[in-house]
Protein backbone atom coordinates (compact mmCIF):
# COMPACT_ATOMS: atom_id res chain seq x y z
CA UNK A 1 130.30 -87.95 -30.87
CA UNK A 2 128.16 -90.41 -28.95
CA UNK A 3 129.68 -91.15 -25.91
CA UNK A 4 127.80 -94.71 -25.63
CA UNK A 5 130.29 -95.18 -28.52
CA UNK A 6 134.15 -96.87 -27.56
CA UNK A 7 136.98 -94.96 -28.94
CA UNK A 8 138.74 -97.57 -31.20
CA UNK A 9 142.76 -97.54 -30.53
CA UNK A 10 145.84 -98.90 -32.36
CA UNK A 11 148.02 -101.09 -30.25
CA UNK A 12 151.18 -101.65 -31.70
CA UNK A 13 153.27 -104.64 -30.97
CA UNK A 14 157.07 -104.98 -32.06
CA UNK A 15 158.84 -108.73 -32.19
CA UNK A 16 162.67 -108.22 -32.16
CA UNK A 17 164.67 -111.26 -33.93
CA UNK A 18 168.01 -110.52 -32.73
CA UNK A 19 166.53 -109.52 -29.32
CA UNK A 20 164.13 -112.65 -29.14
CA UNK A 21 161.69 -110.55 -27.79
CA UNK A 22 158.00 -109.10 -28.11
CA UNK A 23 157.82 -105.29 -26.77
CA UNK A 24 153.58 -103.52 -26.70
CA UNK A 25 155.32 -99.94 -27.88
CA UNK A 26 152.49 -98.50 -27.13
CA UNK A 27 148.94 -97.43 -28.11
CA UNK A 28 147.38 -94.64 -30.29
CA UNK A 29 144.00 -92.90 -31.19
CA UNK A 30 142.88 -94.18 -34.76
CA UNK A 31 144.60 -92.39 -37.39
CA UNK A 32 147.32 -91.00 -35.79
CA UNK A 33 151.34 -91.41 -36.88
CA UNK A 34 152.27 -94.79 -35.49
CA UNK A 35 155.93 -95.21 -34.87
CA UNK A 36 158.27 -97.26 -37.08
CA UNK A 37 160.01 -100.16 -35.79
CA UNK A 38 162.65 -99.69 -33.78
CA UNK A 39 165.02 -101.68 -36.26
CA UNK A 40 164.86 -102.71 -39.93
CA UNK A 41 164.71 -106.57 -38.88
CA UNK A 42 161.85 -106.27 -36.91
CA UNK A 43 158.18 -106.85 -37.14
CA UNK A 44 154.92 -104.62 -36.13
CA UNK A 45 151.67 -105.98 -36.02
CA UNK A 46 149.05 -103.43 -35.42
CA UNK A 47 145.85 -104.56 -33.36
CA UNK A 48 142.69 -102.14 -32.99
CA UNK A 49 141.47 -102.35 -29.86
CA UNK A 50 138.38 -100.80 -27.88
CA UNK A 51 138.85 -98.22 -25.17
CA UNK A 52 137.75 -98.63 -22.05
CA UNK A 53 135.84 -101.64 -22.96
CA UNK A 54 135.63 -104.98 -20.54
CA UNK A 55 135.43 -108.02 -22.72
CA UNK A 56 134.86 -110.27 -19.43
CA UNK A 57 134.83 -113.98 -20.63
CA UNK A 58 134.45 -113.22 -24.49
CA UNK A 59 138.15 -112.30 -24.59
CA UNK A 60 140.37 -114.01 -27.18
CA UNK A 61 144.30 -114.30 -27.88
CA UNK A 62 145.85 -114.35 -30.86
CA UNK A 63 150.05 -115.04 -31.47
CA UNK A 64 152.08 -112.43 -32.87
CA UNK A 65 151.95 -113.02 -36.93
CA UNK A 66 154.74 -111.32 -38.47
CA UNK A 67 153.47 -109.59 -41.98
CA UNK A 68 155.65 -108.36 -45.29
CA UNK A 69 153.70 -105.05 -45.37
């Protein structure tokens, strides 16, 4: 593997209705299992990210967008 090469990782991010909350449970390598939600009602959205990489001033934000997937 080329090191000069950033691991990509799966961040996955749970919004709870009932709880009115957003929870980050966590982050995985690529391809790995990636946990189901926590309860039926709630949402996942699943964001690759970069390891280790510093985005400085070109960083973004997007809102939590519930999907029927």
């Amino acid at each position: 593997m080329n090191d000069n090469i950033p691991r990509i990782l799966i961040a996955v991010i749970e919004y709870s209705p009932s709880q009115q909350r957003v929870m980050v449970r966590g982050v995985w390598p690529k391809g790995a299992a990636l946990p189901d939600p926590l309860a039926p009602e709630n949402k996942q959205n699943r964001v690759s990210v970069f390891e280790g990489v510093d985005m400085k001033a070109n960083v973004g934000f997007a809102g939590l967008v519930p999907s029927t997937d």
